[in-house]
C-alpha atoms as a PDB file:
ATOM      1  CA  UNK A   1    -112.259  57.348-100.465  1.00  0.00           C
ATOM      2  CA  UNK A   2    -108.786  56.006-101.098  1.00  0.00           C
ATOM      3  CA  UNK A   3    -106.454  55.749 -98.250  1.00  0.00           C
ATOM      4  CA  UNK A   4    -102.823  57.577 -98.103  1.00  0.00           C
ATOM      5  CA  UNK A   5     -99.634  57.389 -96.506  1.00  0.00           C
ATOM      6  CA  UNK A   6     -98.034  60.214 -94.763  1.00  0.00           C
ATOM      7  CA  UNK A   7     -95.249  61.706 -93.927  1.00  0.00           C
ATOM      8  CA  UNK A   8     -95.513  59.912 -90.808  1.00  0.00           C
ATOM      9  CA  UNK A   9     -94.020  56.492 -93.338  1.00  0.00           C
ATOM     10  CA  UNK A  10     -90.772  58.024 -93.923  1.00  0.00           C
ATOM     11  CA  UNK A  11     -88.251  56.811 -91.955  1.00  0.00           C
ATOM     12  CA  UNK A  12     -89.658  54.236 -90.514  1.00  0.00           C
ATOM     13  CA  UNK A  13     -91.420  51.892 -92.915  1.00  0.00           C
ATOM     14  CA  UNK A  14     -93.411  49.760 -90.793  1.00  0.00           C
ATOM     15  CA  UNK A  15     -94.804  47.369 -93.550  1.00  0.00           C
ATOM     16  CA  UNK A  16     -97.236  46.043 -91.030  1.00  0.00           C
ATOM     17  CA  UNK A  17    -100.289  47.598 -93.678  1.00  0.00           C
ATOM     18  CA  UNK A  18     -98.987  45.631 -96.576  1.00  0.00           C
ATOM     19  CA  UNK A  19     -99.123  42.102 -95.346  1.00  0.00           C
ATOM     20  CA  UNK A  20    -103.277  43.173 -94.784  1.00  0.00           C
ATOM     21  CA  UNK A  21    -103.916  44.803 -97.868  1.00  0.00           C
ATOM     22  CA  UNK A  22    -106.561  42.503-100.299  1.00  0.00           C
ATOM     23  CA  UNK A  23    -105.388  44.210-103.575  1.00  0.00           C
ATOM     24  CA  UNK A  24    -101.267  45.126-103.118  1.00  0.00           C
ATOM     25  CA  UNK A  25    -101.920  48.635-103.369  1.00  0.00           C
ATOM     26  CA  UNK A  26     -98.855  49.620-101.619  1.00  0.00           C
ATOM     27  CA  UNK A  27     -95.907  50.416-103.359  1.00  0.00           C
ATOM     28  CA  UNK A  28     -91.839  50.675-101.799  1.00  0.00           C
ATOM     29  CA  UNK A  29     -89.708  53.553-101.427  1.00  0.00           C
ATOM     30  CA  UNK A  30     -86.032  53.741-100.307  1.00  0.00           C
ATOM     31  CA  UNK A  31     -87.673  54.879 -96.947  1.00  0.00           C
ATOM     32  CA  UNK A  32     -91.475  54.973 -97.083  1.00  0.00           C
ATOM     33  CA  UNK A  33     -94.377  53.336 -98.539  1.00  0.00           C
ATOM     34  CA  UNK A  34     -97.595  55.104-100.605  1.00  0.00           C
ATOM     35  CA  UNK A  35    -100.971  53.828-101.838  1.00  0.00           C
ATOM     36  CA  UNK A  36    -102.058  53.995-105.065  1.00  0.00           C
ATOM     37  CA  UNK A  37    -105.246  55.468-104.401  1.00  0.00           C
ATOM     38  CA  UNK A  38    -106.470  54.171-108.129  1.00  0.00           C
ATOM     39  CA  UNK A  39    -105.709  50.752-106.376  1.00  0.00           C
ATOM     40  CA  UNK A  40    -107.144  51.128-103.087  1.00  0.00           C
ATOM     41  CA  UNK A  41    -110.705  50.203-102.238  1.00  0.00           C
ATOM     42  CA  UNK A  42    -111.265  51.717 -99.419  1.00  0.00           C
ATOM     43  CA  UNK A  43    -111.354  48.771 -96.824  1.00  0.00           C
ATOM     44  CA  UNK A  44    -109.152  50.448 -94.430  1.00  0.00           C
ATOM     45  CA  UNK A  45    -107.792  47.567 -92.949  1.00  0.00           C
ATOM     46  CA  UNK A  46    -104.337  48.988 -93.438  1.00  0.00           C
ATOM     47  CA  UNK A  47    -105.086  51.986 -90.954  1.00  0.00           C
ATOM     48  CA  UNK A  48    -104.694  49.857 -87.827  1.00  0.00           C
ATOM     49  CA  UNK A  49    -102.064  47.951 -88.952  1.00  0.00           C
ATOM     50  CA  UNK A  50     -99.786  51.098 -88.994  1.00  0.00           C
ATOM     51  CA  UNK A  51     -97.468  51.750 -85.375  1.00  0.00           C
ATOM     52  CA  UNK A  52     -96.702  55.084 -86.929  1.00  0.00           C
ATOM     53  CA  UNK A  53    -100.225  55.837 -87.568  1.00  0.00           C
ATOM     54  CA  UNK A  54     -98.920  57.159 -91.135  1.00  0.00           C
ATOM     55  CA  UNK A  55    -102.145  55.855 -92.686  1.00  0.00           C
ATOM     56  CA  UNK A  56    -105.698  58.208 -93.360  1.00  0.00           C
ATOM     57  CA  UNK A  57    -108.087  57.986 -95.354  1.00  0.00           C
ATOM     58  CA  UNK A  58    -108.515  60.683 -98.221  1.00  0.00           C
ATOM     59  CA  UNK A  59    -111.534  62.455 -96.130  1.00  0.00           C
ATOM     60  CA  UNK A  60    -109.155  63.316 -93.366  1.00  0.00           C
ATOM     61  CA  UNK A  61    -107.838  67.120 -94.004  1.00  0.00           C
ATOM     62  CA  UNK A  62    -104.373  65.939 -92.653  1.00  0.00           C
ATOM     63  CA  UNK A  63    -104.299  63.601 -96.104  1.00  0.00           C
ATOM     64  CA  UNK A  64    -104.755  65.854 -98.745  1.00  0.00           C
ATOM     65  CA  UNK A  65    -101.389  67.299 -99.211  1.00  0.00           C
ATOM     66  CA  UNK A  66    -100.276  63.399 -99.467  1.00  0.00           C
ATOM     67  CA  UNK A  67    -103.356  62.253-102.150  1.00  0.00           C
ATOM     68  CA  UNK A  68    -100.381  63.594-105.005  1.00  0.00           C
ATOM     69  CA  UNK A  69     -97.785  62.491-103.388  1.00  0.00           C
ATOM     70  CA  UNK A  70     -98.918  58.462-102.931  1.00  0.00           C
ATOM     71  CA  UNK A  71    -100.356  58.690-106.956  1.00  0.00           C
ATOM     72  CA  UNK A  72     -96.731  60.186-107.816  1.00  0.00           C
ATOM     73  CA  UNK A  73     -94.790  57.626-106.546  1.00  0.00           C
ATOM     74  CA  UNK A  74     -97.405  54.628-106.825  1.00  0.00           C
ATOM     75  CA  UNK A  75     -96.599  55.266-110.562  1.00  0.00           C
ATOM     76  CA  UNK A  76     -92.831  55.128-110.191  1.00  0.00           C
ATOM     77  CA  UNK A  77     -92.412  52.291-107.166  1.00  0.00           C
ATOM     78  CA  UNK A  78     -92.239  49.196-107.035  1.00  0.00           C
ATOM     79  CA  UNK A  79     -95.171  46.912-105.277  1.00  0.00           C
ATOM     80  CA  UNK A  80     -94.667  45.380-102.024  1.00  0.00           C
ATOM     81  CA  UNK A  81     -97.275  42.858-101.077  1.00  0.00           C
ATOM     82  CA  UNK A  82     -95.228  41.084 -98.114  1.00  0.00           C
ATOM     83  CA  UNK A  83     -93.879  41.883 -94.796  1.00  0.00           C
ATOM     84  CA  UNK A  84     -90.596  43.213 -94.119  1.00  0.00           C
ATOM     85  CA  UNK A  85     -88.699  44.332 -91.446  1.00  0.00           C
ATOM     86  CA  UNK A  86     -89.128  47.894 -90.697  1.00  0.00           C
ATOM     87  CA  UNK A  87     -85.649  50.460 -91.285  1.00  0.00           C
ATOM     88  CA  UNK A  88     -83.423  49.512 -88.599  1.00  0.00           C
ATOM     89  CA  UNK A  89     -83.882  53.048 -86.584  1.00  0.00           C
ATOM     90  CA  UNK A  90     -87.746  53.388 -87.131  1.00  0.00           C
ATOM     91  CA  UNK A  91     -88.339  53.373 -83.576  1.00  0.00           C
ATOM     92  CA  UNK A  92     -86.138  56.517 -83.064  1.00  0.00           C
ATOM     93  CA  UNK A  93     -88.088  58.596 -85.938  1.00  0.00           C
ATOM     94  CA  UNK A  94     -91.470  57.289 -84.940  1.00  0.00           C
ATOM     95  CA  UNK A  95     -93.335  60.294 -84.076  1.00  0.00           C
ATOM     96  CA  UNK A  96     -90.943  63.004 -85.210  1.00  0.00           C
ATOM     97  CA  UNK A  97     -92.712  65.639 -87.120  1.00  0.00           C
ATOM     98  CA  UNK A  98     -92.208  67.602 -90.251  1.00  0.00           C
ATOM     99  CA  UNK A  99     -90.153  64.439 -92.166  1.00  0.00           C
ATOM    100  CA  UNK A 100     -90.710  65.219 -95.422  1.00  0.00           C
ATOM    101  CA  UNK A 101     -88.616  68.425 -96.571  1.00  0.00           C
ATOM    102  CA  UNK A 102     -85.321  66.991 -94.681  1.00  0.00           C
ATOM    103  CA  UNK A 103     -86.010  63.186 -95.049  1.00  0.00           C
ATOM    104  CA  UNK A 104     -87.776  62.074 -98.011  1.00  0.00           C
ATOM    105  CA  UNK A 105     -86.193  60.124-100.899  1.00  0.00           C
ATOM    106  CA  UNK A 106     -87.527  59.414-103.981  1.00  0.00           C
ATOM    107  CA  UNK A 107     -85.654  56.554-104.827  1.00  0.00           C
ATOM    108  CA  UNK A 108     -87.639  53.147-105.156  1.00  0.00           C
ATOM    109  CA  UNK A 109     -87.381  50.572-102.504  1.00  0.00           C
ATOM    110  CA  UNK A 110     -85.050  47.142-103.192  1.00  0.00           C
END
């Protein structure tokens, strides 16, 4: 039962989970994070950690449009394994729905 990040990520990029995570399963976008849920072991102590609440585990129904999505980009990313300071306007796209059509990018984090 791998963990994923959702939609919920982009924009924001709290990076909160990553600083937690025993096994630097998370992996930067330009303006989101994923799991590689090949990576993950299921500890969930990233789920917490998240102020968007972007993170579920694989059992939720909510994750599994994002289970391809987080093995997609897990394979193109690179890893993040330390804090960083979330996007400078994640506090104004907290909680805004429906991110992912209008918002994602699929360029790799810096």
């Amino acid at each position: 039962m791998p963990y994923v990040v959702t939609e919920a990520c982009i924009k924001c990029k709290y990076t909160d989970c990553v600083e937690v995570c025993p096994v630097d399963c998370f992996y930067e976008g330009e303006n989101t994070l994923v799991i590689h849920p090949d990576e993950c072991i299921d500890c969930g102590v990233c789920e917490p950690e998240c102020p968007a609440e972007a993170i579920l585990p694989d059992t939720d129904p909510r994750a599994e449009q994002w289970l391809a999505m987080n093995r997609e980009y897990a394979g193109q990313w690179p890893v993040i394994n330390r804090r960083k300071d979330p996007l400078p306007d994640a506090d104004d796209w907290k909680g805004v729905p429906d991110k992912f059509a209008q918002h994602f990018s699929p360029k790799p984090g810096k």
